[in-house]
Every structure is written in structure tokens, then in C-alpha cells.
C-alpha atoms as a PDB file:
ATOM      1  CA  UNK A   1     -83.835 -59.438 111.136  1.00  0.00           C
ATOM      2  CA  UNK A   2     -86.007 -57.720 108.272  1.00  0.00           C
ATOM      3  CA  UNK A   3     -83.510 -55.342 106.868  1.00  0.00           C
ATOM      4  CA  UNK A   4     -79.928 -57.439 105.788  1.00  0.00           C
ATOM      5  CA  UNK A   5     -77.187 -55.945 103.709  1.00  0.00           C
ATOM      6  CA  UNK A   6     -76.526 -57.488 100.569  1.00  0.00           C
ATOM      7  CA  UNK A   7     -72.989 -56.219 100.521  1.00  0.00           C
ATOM      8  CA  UNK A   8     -70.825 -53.664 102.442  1.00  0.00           C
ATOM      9  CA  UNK A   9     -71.302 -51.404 100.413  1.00  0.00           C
ATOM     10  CA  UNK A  10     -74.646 -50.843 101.999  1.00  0.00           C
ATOM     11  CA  UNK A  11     -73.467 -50.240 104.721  1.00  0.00           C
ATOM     12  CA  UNK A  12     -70.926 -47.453 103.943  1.00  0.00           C
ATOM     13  CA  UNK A  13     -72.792 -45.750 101.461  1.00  0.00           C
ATOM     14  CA  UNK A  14     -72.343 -44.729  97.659  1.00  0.00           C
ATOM     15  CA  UNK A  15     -69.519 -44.355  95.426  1.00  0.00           C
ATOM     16  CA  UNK A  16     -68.924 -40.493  95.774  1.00  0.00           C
ATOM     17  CA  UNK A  17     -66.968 -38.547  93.822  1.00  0.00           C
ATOM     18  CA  UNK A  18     -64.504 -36.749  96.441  1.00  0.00           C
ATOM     19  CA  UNK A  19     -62.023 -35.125  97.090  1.00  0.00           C
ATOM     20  CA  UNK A  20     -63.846 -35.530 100.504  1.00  0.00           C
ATOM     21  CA  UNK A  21     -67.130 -37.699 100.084  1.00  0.00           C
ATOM     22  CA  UNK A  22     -68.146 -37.121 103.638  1.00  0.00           C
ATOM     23  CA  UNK A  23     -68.546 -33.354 102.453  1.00  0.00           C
ATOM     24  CA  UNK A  24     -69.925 -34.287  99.427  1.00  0.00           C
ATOM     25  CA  UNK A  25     -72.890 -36.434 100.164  1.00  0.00           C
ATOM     26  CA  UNK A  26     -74.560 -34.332 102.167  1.00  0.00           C
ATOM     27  CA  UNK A  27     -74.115 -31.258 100.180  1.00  0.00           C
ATOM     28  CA  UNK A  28     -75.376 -33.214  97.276  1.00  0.00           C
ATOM     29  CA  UNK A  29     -78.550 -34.711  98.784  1.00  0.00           C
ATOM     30  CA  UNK A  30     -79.464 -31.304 100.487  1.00  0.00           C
ATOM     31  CA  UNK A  31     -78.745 -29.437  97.423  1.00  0.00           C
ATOM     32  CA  UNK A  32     -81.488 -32.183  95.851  1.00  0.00           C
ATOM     33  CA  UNK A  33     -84.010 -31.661  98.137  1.00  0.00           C
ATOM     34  CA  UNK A  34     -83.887 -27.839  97.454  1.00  0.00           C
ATOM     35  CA  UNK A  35     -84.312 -28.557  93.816  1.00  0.00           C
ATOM     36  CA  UNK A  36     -87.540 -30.627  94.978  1.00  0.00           C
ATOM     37  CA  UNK A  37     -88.399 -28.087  97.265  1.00  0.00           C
ATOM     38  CA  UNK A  38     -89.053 -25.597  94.610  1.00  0.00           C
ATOM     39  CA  UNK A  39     -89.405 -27.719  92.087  1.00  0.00           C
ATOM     40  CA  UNK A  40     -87.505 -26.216  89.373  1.00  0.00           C
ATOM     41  CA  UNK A  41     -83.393 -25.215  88.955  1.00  0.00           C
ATOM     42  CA  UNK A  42     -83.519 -21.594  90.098  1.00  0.00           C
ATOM     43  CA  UNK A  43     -81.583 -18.699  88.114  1.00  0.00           C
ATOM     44  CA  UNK A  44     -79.623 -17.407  91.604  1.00  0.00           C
ATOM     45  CA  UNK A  45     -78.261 -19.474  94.404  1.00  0.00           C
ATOM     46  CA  UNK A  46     -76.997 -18.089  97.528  1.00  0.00           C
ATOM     47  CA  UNK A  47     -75.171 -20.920  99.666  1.00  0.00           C
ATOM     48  CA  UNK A  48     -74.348 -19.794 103.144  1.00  0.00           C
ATOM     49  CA  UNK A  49     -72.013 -21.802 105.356  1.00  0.00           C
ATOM     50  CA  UNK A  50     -71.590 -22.313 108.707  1.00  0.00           C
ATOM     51  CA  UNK A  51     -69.091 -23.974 111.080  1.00  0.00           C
ATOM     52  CA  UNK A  52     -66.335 -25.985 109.257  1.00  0.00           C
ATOM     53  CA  UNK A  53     -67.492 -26.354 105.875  1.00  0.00           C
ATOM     54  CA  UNK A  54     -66.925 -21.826 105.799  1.00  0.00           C
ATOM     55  CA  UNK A  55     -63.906 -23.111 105.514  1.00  0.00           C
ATOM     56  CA  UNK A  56     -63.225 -26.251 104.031  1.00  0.00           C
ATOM     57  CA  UNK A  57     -65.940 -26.227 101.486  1.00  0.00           C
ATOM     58  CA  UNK A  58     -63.902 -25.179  98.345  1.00  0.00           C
ATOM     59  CA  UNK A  59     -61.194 -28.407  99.113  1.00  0.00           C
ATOM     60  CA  UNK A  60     -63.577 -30.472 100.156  1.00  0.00           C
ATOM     61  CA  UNK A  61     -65.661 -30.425  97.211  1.00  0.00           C
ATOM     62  CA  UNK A  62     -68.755 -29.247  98.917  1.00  0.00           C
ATOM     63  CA  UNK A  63     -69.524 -26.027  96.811  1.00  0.00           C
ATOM     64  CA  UNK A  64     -70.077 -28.793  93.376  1.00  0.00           C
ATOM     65  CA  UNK A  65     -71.680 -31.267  95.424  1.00  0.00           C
ATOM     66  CA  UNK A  66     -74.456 -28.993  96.229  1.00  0.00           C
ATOM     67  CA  UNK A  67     -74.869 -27.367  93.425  1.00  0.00           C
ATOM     68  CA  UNK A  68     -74.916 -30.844  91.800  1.00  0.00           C
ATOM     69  CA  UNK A  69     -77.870 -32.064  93.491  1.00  0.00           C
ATOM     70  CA  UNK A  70     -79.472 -28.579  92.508  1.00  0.00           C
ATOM     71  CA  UNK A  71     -78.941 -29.984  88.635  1.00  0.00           C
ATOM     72  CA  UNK A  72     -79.692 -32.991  89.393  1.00  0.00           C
ATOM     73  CA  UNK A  73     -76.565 -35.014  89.073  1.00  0.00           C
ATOM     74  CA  UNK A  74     -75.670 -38.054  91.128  1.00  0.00           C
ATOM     75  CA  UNK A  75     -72.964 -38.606  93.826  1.00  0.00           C
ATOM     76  CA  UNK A  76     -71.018 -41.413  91.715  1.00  0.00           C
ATOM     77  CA  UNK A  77     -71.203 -39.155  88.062  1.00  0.00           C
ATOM     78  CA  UNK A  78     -67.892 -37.988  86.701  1.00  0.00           C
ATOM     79  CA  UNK A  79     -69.666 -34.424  86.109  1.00  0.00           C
ATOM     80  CA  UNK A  80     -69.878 -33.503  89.306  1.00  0.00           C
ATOM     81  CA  UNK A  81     -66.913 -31.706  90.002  1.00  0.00           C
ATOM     82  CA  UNK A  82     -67.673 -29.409  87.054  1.00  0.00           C
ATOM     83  CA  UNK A  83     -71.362 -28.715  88.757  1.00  0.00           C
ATOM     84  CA  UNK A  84     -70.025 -25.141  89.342  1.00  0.00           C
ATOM     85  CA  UNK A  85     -68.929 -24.625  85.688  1.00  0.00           C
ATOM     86  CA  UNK A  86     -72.409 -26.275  84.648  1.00  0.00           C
ATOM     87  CA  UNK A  87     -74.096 -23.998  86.489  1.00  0.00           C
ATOM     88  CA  UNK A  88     -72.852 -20.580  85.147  1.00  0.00           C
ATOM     89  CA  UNK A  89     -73.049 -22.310  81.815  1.00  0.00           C
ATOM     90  CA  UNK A  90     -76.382 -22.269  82.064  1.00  0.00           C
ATOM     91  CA  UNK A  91     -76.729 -18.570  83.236  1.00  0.00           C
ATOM     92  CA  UNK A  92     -77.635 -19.770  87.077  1.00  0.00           C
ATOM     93  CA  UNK A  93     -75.986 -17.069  89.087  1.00  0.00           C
ATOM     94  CA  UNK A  94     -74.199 -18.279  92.139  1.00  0.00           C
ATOM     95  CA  UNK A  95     -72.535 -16.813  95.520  1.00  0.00           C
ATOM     96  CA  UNK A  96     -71.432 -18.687  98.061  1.00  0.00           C
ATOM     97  CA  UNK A  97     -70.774 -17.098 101.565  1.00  0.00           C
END
């Protein structure tokens, strides 16, 4: 078996900062590879959801954890549920729909 686990922790993932880490983790990772995709923090973000997180986003934590990854923070840092604060801070107009 070439891949083991060194601890279980592999196996279920990262330390996220919740309230909901299931939202959070993927928010945070796709708002990442956005941030890579254009390859700079942009100035206005428009976030549309679909399906559940419409309407679960805001208690679930997934409006920071995407605009986390957009500024680069990491699932398990202690900023991250100030990643909306952060953003207008620095000017970065945001709507979420």
C-alpha cells in the first residue's frame, strides 16, 4: 500500500475554523484557486450561490471562508472569520447573491 496515513487526522482533513467546516473548506479552497486563477486579490467580488449554501451560507461560515482563500488565509487561522471585515478594510468591494 503506497499511500498510509500517519494519523487520522489525514484522513478527516484539516483543522477548520467553523461554525460549519464542511461549508468552510470548500469555500476556502475554491475561493484560493480564484485568487490563483487571476493571480492577484481583485477590487470587486461577486459570489453567487446556488442550492443550499443560498441559504445557509451566512451561518455556516461560507461567505468568510471564501473570501478567505481570496486573501489568502488558511482554513485553521483564527482570522478567518473576520475575512469579510478584512476585505472591505482593504477597499475590495463585495456582494454576495
Amino acid at each position: 500500500m503506497a499511500n498510509t496515513f500517519r494519523s487520522v487526522f489525514d484522513i478527516i482533513g484539516p483543522i477548520m475554523v467553523g461554525p460549519s467546516s464542511s461549508h468552510t473548506a470548500g469555500a476556502l479552497a475554491l475561493g484560493k484557486a480564484a485568487a490563483q486563477l487571476f493571480g492577484m486579490i481583485p477590487k470587486k467580488i461577486t459570489i453567487h450561490y446556488y442550492e443550499s449554501f443560498a441559504d445557509t451560507h451566512l451561518g455556516h461560515g461560507t461567505d468568510f471562508a471564501i473570501l478567505g482563500g481570496i486573501l489568502g488565509l488558511n482554513a485553521d487561522d483564527p482570522m478567518l472569520p473576520k475575512a469579510v471585515e478584512m476585505a472591505a478594510s482593504q477597499q475590495i468591494a463585495v456582494s454576495f447573491f
